[in-house]
PDB file of N, CA and C in Angstrom:
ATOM      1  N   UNK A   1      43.131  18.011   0.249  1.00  0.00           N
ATOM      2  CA  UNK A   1      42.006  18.583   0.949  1.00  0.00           C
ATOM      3  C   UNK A   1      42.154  18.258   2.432  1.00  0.00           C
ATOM      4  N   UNK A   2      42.495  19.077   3.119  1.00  0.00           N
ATOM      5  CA  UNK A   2      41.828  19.109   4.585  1.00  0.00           C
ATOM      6  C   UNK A   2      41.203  19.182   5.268  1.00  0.00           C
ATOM      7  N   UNK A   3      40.866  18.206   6.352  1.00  0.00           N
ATOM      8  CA  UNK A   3      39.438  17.760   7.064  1.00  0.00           C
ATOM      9  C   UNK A   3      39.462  18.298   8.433  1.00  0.00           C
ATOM     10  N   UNK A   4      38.467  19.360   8.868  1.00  0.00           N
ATOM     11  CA  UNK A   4      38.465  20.266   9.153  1.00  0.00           C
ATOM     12  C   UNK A   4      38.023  19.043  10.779  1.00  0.00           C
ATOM     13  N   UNK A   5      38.226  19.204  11.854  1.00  0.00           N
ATOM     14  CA  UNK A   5      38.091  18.544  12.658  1.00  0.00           C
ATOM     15  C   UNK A   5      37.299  19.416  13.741  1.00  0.00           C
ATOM     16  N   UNK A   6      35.673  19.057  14.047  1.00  0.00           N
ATOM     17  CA  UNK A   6      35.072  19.687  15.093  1.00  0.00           C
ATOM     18  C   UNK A   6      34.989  19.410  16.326  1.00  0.00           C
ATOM     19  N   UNK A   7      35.367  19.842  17.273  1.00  0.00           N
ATOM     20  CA  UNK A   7      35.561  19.379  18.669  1.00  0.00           C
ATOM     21  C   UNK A   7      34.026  20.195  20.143  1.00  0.00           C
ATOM     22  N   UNK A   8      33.369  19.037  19.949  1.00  0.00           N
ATOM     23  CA  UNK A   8      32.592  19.745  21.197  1.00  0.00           C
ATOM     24  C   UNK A   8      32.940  20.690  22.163  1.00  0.00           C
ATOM     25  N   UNK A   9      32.018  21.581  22.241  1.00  0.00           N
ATOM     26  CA  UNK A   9      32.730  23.063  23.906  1.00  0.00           C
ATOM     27  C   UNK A   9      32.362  21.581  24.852  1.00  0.00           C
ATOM     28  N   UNK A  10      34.271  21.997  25.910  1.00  0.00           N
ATOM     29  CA  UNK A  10      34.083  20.685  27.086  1.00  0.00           C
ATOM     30  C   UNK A  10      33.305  21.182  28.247  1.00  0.00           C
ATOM     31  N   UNK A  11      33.607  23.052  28.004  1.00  0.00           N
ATOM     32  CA  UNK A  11      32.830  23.570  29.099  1.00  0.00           C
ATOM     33  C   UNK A  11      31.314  24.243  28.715  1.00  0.00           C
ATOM     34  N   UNK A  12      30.403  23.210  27.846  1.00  0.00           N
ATOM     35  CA  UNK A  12      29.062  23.317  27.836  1.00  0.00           C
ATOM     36  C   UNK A  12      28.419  23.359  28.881  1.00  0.00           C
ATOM     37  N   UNK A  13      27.716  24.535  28.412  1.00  0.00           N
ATOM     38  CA  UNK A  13      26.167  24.813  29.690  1.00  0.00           C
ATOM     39  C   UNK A  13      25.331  23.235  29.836  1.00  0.00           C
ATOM     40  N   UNK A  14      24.504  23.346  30.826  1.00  0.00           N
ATOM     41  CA  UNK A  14      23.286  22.382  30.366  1.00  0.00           C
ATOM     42  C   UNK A  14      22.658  22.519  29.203  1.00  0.00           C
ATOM     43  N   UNK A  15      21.612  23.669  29.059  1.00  0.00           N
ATOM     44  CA  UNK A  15      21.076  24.024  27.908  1.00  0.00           C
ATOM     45  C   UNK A  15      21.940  23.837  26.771  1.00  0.00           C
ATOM     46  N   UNK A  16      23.044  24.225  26.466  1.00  0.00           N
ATOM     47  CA  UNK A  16      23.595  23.659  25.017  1.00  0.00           C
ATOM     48  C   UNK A  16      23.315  22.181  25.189  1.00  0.00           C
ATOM     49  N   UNK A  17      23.998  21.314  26.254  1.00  0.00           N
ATOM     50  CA  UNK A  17      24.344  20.040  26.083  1.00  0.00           C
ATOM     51  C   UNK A  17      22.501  19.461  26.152  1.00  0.00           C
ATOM     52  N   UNK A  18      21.795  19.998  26.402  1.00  0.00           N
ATOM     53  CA  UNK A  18      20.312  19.449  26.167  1.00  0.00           C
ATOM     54  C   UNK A  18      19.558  19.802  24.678  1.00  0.00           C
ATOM     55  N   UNK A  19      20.443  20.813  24.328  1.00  0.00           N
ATOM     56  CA  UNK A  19      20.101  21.165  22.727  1.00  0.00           C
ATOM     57  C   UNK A  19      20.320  20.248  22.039  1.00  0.00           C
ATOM     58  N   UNK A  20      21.262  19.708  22.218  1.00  0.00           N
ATOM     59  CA  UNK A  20      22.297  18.410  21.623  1.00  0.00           C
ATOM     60  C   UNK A  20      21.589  17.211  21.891  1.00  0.00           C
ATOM     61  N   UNK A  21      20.520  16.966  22.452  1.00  0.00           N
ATOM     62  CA  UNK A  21      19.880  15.900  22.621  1.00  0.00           C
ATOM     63  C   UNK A  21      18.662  15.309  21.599  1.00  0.00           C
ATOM     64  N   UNK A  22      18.759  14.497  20.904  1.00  0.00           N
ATOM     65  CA  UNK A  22      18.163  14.181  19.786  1.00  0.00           C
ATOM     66  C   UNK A  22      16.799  13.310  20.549  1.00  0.00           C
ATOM     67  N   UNK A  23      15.898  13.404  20.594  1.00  0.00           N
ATOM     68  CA  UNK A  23      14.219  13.015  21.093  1.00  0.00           C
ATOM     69  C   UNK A  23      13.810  12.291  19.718  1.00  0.00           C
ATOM     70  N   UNK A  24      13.684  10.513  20.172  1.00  0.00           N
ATOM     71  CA  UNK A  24      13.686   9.930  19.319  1.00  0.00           C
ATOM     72  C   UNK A  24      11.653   8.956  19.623  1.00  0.00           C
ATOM     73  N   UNK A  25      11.231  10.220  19.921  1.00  0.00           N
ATOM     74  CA  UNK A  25      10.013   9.587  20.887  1.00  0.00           C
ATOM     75  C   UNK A  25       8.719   9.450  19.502  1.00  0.00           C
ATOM     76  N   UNK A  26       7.934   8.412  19.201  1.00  0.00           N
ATOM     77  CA  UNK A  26       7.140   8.608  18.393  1.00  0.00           C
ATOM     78  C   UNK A  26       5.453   8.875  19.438  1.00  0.00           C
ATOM     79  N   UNK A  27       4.839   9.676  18.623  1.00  0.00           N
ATOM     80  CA  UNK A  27       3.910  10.370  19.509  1.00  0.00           C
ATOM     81  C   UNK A  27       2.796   9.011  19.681  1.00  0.00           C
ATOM     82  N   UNK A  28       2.194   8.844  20.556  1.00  0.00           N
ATOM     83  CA  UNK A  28       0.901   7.634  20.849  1.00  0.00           C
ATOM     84  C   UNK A  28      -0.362   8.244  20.717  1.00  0.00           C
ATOM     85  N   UNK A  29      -0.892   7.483  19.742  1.00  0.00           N
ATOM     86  CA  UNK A  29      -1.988   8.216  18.981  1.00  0.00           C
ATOM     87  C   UNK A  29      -3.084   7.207  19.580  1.00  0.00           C
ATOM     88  N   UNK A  30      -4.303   7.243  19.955  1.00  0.00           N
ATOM     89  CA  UNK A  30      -5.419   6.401  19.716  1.00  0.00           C
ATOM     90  C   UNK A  30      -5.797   5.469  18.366  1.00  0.00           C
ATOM     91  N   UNK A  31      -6.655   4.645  18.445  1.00  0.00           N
ATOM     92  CA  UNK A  31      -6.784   4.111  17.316  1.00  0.00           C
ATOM     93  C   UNK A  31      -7.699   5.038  16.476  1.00  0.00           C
ATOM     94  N   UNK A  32      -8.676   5.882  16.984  1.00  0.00           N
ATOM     95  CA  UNK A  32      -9.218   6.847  16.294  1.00  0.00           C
ATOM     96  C   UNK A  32      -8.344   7.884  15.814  1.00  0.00           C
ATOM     97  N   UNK A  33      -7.326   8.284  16.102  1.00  0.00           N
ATOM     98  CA  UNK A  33      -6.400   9.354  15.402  1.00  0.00           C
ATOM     99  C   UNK A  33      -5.443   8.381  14.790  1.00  0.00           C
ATOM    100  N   UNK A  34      -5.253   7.431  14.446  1.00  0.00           N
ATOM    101  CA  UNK A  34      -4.580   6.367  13.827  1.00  0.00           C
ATOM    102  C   UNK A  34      -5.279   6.481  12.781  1.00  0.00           C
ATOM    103  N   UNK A  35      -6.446   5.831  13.263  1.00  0.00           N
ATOM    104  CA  UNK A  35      -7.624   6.204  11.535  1.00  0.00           C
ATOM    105  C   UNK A  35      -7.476   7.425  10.924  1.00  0.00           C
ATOM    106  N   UNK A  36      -7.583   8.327  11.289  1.00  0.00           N
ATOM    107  CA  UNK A  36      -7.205   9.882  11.212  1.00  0.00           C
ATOM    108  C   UNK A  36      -6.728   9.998  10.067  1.00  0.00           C
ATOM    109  N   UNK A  37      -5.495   9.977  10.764  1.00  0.00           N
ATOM    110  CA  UNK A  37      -4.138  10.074  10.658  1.00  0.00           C
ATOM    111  C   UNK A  37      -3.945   9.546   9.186  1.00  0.00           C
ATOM    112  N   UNK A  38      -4.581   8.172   9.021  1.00  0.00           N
ATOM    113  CA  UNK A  38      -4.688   7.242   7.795  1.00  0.00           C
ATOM    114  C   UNK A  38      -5.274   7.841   6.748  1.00  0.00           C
ATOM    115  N   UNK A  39      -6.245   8.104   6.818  1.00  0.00           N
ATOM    116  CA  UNK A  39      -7.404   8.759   6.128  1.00  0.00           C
ATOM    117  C   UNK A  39      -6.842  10.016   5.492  1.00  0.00           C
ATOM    118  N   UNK A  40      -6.181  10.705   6.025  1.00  0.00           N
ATOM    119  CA  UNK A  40      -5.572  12.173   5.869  1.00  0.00           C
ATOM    120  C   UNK A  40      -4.737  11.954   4.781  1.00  0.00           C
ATOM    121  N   UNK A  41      -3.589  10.957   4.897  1.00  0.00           N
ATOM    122  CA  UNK A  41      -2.629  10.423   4.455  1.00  0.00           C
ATOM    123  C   UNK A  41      -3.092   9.862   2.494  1.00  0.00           C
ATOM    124  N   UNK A  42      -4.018   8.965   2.921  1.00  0.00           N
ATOM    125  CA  UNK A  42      -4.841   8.339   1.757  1.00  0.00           C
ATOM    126  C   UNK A  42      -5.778   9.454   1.488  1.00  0.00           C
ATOM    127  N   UNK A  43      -5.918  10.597   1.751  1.00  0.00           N
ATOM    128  CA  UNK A  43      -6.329  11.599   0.513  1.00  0.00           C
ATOM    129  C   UNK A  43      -5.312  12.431  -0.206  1.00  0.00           C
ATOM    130  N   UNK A  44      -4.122  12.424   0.514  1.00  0.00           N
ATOM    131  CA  UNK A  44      -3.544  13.216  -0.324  1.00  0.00           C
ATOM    132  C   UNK A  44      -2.344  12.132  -1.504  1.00  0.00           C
ATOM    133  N   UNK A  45      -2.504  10.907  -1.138  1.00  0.00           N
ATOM    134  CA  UNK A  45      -1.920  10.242  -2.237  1.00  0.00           C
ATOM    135  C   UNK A  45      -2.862   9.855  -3.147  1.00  0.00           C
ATOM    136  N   UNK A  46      -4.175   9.668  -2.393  1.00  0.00           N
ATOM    137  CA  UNK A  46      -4.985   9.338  -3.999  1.00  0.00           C
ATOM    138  C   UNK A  46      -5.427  10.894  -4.651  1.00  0.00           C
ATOM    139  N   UNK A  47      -5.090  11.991  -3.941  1.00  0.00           N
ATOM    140  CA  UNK A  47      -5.466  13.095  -4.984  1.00  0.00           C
ATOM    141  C   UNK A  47      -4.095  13.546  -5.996  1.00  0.00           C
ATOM    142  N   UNK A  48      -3.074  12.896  -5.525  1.00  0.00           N
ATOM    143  CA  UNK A  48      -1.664  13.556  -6.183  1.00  0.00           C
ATOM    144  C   UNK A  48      -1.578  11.687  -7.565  1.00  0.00           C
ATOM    145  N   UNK A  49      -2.588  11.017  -7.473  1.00  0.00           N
ATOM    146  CA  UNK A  49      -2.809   9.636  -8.429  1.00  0.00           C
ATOM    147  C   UNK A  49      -3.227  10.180  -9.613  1.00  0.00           C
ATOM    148  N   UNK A  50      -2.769   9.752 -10.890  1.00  0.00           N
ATOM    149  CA  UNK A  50      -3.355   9.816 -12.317  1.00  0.00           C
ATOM    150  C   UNK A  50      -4.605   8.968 -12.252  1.00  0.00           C
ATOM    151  N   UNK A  51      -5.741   8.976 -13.405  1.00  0.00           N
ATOM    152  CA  UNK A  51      -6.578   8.098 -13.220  1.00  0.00           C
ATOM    153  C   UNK A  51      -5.960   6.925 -13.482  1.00  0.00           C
ATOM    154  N   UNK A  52      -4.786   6.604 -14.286  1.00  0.00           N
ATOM    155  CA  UNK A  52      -3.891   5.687 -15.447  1.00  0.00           C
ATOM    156  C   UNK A  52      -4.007   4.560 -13.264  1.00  0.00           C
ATOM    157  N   UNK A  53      -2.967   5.212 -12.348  1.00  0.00           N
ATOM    158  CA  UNK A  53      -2.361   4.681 -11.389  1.00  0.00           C
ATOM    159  C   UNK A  53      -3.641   4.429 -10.418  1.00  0.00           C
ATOM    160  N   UNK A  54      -4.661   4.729 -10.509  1.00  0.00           N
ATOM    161  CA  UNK A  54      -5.508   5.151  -9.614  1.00  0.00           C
ATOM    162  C   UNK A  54      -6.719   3.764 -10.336  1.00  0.00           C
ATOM    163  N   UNK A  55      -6.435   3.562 -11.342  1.00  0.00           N
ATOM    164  CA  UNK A  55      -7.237   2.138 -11.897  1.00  0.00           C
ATOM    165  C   UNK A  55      -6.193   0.956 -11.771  1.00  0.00           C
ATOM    166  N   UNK A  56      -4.948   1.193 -12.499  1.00  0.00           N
ATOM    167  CA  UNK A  56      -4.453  -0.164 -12.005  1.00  0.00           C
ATOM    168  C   UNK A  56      -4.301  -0.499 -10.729  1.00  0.00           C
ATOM    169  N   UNK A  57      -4.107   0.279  -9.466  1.00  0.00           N
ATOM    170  CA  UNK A  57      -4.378  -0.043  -8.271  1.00  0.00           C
ATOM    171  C   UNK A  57      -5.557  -0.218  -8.219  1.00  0.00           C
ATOM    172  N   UNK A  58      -6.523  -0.338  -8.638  1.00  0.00           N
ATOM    173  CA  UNK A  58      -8.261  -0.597  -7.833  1.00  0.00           C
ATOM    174  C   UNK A  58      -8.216  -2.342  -8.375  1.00  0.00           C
ATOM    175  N   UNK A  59      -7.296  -2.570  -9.724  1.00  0.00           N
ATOM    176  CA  UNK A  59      -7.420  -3.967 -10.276  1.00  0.00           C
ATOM    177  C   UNK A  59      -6.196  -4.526  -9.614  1.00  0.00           C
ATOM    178  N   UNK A  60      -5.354  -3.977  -9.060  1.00  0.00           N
ATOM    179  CA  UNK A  60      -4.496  -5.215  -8.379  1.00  0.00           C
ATOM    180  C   UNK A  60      -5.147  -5.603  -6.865  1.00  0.00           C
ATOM    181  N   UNK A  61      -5.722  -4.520  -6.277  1.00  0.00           N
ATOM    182  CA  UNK A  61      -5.887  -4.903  -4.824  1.00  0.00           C
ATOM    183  C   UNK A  61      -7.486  -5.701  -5.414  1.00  0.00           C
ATOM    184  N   UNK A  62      -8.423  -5.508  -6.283  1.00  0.00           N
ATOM    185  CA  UNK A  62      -9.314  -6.568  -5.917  1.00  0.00           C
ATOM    186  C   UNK A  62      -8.778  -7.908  -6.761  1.00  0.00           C
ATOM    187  N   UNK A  63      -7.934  -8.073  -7.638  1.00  0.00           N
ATOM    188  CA  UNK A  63      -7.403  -9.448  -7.697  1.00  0.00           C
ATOM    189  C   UNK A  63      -6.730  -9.985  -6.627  1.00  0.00           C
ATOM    190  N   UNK A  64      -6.069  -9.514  -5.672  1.00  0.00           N
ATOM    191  CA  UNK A  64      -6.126  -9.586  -4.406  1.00  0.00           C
ATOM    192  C   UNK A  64      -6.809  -9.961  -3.318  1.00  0.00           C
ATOM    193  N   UNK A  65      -8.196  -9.656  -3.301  1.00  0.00           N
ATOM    194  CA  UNK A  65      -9.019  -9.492  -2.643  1.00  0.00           C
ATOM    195  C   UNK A  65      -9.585 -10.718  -3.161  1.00  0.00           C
ATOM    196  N   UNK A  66      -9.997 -10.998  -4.547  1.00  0.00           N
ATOM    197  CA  UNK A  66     -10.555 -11.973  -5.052  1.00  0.00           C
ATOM    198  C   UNK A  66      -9.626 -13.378  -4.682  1.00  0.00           C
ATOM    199  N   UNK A  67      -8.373 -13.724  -4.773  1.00  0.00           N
ATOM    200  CA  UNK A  67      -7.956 -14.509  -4.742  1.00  0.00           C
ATOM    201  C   UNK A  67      -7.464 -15.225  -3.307  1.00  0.00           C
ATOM    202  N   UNK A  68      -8.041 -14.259  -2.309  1.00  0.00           N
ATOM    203  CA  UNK A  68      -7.895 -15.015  -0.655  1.00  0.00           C
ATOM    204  C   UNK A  68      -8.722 -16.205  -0.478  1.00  0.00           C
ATOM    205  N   UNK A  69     -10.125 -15.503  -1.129  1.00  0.00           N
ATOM    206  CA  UNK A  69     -10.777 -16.984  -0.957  1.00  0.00           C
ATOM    207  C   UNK A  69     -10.952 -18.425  -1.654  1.00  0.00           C
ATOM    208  N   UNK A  70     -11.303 -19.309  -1.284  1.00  0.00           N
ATOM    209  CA  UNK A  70     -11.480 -20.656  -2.429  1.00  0.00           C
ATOM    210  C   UNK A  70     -12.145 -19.833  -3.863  1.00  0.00           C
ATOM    211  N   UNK A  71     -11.670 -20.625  -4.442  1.00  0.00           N
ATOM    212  CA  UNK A  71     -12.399 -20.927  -5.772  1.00  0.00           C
ATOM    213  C   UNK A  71     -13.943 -20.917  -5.894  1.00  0.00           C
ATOM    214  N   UNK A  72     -14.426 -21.140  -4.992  1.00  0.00           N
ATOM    215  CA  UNK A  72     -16.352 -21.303  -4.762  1.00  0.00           C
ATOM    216  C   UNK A  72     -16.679 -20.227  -4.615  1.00  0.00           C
ATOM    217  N   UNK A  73     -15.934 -19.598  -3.526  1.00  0.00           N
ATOM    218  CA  UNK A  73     -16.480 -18.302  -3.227  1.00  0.00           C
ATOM    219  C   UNK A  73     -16.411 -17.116  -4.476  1.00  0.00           C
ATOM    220  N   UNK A  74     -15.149 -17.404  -5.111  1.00  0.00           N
ATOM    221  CA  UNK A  74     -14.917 -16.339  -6.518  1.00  0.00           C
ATOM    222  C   UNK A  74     -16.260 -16.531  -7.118  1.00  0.00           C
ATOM    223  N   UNK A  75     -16.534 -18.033  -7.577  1.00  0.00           N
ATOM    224  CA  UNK A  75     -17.284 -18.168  -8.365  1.00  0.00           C
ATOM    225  C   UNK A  75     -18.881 -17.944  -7.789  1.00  0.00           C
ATOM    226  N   UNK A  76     -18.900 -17.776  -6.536  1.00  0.00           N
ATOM    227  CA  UNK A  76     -20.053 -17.190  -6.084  1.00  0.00           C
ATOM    228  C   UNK A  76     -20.526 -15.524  -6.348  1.00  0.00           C
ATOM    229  N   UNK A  77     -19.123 -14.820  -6.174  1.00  0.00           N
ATOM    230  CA  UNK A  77     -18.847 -13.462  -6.280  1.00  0.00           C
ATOM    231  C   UNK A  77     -18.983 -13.576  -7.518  1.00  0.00           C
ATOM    232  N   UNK A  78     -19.112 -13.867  -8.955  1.00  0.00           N
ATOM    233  CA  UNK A  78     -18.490 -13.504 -10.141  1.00  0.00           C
ATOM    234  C   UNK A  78     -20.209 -13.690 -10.589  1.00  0.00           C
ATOM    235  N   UNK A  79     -21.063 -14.748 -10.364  1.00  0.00           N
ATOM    236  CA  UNK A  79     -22.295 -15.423 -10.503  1.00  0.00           C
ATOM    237  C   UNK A  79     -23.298 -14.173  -9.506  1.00  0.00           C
ATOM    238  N   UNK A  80     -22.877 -13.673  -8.757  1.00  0.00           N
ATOM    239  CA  UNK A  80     -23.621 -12.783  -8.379  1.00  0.00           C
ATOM    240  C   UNK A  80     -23.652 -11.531  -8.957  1.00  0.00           C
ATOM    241  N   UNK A  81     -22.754 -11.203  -9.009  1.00  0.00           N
ATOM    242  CA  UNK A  81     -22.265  -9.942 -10.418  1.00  0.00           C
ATOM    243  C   UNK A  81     -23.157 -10.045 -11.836  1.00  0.00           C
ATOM    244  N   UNK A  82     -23.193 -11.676 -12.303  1.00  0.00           N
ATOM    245  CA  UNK A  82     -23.386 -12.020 -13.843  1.00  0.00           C
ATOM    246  C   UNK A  82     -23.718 -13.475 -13.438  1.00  0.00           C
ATOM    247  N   UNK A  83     -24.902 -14.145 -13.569  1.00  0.00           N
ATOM    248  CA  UNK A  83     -25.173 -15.478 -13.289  1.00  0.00           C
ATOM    249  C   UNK A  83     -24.324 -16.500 -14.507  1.00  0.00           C
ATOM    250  N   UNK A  84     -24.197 -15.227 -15.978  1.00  0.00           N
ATOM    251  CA  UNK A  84     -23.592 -16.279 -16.743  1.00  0.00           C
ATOM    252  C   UNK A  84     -22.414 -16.174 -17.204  1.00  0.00           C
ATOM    253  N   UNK A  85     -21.526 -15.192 -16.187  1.00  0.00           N
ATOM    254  CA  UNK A  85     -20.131 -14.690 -16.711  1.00  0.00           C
ATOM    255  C   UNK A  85     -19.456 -15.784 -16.062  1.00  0.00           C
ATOM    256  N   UNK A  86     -19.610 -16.266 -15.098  1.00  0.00           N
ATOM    257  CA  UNK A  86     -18.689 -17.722 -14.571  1.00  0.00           C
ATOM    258  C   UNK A  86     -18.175 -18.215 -15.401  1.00  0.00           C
ATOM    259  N   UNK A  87     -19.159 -19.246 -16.257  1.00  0.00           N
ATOM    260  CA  UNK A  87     -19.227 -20.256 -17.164  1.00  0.00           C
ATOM    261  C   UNK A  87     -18.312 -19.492 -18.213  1.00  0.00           C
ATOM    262  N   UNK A  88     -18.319 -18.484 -18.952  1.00  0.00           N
ATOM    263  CA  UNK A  88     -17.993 -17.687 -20.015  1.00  0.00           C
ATOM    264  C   UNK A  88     -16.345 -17.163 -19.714  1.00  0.00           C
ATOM    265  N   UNK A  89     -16.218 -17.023 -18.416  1.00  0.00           N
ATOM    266  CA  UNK A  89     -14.711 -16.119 -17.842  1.00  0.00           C
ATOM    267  C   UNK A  89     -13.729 -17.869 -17.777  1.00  0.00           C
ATOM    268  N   UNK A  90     -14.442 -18.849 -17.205  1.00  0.00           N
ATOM    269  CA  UNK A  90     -13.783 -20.219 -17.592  1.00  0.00           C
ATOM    270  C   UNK A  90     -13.646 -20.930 -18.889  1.00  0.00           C
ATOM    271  N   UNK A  91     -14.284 -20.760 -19.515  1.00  0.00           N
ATOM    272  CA  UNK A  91     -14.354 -21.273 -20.719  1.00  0.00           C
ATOM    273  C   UNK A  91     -12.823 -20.051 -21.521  1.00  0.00           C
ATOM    274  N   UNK A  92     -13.058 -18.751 -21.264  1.00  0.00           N
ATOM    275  CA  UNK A  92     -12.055 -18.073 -22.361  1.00  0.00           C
ATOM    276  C   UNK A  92     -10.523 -18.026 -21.469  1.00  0.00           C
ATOM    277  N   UNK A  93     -10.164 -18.560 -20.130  1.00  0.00           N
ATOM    278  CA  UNK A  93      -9.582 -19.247 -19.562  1.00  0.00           C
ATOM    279  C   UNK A  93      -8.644 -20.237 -20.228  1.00  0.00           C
ATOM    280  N   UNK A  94     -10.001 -21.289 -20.314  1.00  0.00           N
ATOM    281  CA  UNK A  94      -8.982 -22.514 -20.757  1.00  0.00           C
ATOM    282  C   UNK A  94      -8.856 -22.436 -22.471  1.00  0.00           C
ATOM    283  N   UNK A  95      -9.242 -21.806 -22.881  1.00  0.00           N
ATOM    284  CA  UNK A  95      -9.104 -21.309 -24.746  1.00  0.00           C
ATOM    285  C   UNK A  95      -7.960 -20.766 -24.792  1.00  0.00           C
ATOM    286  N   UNK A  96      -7.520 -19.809 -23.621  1.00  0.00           N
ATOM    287  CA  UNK A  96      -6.466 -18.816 -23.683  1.00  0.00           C
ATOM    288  C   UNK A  96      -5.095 -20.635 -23.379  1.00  0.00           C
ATOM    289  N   UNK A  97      -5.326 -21.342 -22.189  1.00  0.00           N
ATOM    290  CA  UNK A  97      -4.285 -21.806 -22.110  1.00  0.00           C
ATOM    291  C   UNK A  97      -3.813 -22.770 -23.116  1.00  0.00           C
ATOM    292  N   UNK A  98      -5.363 -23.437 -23.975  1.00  0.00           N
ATOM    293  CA  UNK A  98      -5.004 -23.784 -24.812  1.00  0.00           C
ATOM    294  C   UNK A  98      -3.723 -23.604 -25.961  1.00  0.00           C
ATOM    295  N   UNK A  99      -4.700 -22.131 -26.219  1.00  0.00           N
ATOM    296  CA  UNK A  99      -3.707 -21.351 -27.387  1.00  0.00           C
ATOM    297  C   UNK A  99      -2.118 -21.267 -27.266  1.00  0.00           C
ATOM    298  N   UNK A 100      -2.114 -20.999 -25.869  1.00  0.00           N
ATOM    299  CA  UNK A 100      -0.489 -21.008 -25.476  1.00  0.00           C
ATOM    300  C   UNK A 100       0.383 -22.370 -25.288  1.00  0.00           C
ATOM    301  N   UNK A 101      -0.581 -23.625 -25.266  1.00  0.00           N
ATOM    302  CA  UNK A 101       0.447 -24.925 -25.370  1.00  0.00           C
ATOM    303  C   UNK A 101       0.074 -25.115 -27.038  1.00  0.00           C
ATOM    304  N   UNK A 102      -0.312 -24.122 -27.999  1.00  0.00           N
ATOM    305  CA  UNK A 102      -0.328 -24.521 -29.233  1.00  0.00           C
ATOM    306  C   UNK A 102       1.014 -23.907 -29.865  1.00  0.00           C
ATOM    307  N   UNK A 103       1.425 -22.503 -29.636  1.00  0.00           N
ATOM    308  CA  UNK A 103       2.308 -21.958 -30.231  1.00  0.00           C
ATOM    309  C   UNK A 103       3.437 -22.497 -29.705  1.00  0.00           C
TER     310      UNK A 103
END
Protein backbone atom coordinates (compact mmCIF):
# COMPACT_ATOMS: atom_id res chain seq x y z
CA UNK A 1 0.00 0.00 0.00
CA UNK A 2 1.10 3.41 -0.84
CA UNK A 3 1.05 6.49 1.20
CA UNK A 4 -0.11 9.06 -0.71
CA UNK A 5 1.96 12.18 0.48
CA UNK A 6 0.12 15.77 0.73
CA UNK A 7 2.13 18.75 0.26
CA UNK A 8 0.77 22.32 1.14
CA UNK A 9 0.28 25.07 -2.11
CA UNK A 10 3.84 27.09 -1.21
CA UNK A 11 2.24 29.76 -3.28
CA UNK A 12 -0.97 30.18 -0.96
CA UNK A 13 -3.13 33.24 -0.99
CA UNK A 14 -3.75 34.79 2.46
CA UNK A 15 -7.27 33.69 2.53
CA UNK A 16 -6.40 29.99 1.93
CA UNK A 17 -3.52 30.22 4.47
CA UNK A 18 -6.19 31.93 7.03
CA UNK A 19 -8.67 29.12 6.15
CA UNK A 20 -6.06 26.89 7.50
CA UNK A 21 -6.15 28.52 10.74
CA UNK A 22 -7.72 26.50 13.45
CA UNK A 23 -9.52 29.20 16.29
CA UNK A 24 -9.05 27.48 19.42
CA UNK A 25 -10.97 30.40 21.39
CA UNK A 26 -13.64 29.26 24.03
CA UNK A 27 -16.51 31.82 24.04
CA UNK A 28 -16.78 33.99 27.73
CA UNK A 29 -20.02 33.59 28.97
CA UNK A 30 -21.34 35.49 32.17
CA UNK A 31 -22.17 33.65 35.13
CA UNK A 32 -25.83 34.06 34.20
CA UNK A 33 -25.39 32.36 30.75
CA UNK A 34 -23.14 29.83 32.56
CA UNK A 35 -26.28 29.04 34.56
CA UNK A 36 -28.01 28.98 31.28
CA UNK A 37 -26.05 27.22 29.61
CA UNK A 38 -26.18 24.55 32.68
CA UNK A 39 -29.69 24.37 33.01
CA UNK A 40 -30.19 23.75 29.21
CA UNK A 41 -27.67 21.04 29.37
CA UNK A 42 -29.37 19.31 32.63
CA UNK A 43 -32.69 19.18 30.80
CA UNK A 44 -31.79 17.44 28.11
CA UNK A 45 -29.83 14.70 30.06
CA UNK A 46 -32.38 14.30 32.63
CA UNK A 47 -35.10 14.04 29.83
CA UNK A 48 -32.99 11.41 27.65
CA UNK A 49 -32.75 9.43 31.86
CA UNK A 50 -34.87 6.18 32.50
CA UNK A 51 -36.76 6.54 35.74
CA UNK A 52 -34.42 3.13 36.70
CA UNK A 53 -31.08 6.02 36.22
CA UNK A 54 -32.93 9.00 37.20
CA UNK A 55 -33.61 7.33 40.95
CA UNK A 56 -30.38 5.80 41.48
CA UNK A 57 -28.84 9.14 40.84
CA UNK A 58 -31.27 11.11 43.25
CA UNK A 59 -29.91 8.17 46.00
CA UNK A 60 -26.29 8.51 45.30
CA UNK A 61 -26.01 12.33 45.28
CA UNK A 62 -28.17 12.60 48.59
CA UNK A 63 -25.98 9.87 50.29
CA UNK A 64 -23.59 12.27 49.31
CA UNK A 65 -25.07 15.09 50.48
CA UNK A 66 -25.93 13.29 53.70
CA UNK A 67 -22.54 12.19 54.47
CA UNK A 68 -20.54 15.78 54.32
CA UNK A 69 -21.80 16.50 57.51
CA UNK A 70 -21.03 15.06 61.18
CA UNK A 71 -22.97 12.40 62.33
CA UNK A 72 -25.30 14.94 64.54
CA UNK A 73 -26.32 16.71 61.86
CA UNK A 74 -27.54 13.31 59.83
CA UNK A 75 -29.12 12.44 62.85
CA UNK A 76 -30.75 15.77 63.13
CA UNK A 77 -31.87 15.51 59.38
CA UNK A 78 -33.18 11.88 59.75
CA UNK A 79 -35.18 12.94 63.38
CA UNK A 80 -36.66 15.71 61.54
CA UNK A 81 -37.96 13.62 58.71
CA UNK A 82 -39.15 10.78 61.50
CA UNK A 83 -38.46 11.64 65.28
CA UNK A 84 -38.30 7.77 65.61
CA UNK A 85 -36.52 6.52 62.48
CA UNK A 86 -32.98 7.50 64.02
CA UNK A 87 -33.15 5.11 66.79
CA UNK A 88 -34.74 2.31 64.36
CA UNK A 89 -32.20 3.06 61.06
CA UNK A 90 -29.27 2.43 64.02
CA UNK A 91 -30.45 -0.26 65.63
CA UNK A 92 -31.08 -2.34 61.95
CA UNK A 93 -27.46 -1.00 61.30
CA UNK A 94 -25.81 -2.70 63.92
CA UNK A 95 -28.18 -6.10 63.50
CA UNK A 96 -27.06 -5.97 59.89
CA UNK A 97 -23.23 -5.82 61.09
CA UNK A 98 -23.86 -8.17 63.50
CA UNK A 99 -25.22 -10.76 61.12
CA UNK A 100 -22.20 -10.35 58.92
CA UNK A 101 -19.43 -11.10 61.74
CA UNK A 102 -21.82 -14.20 62.32
CA UNK A 103 -21.59 -15.92 58.92
Amino acid sequence: MTKKLFIANPDATNSELDAKVIVDQQPELTESQRDDLTQQFVEIVVDNMSEESLILYAKEQLCAYYNEDSIECLQEEIEEYDPELYDELVENVQITDLMKEVS
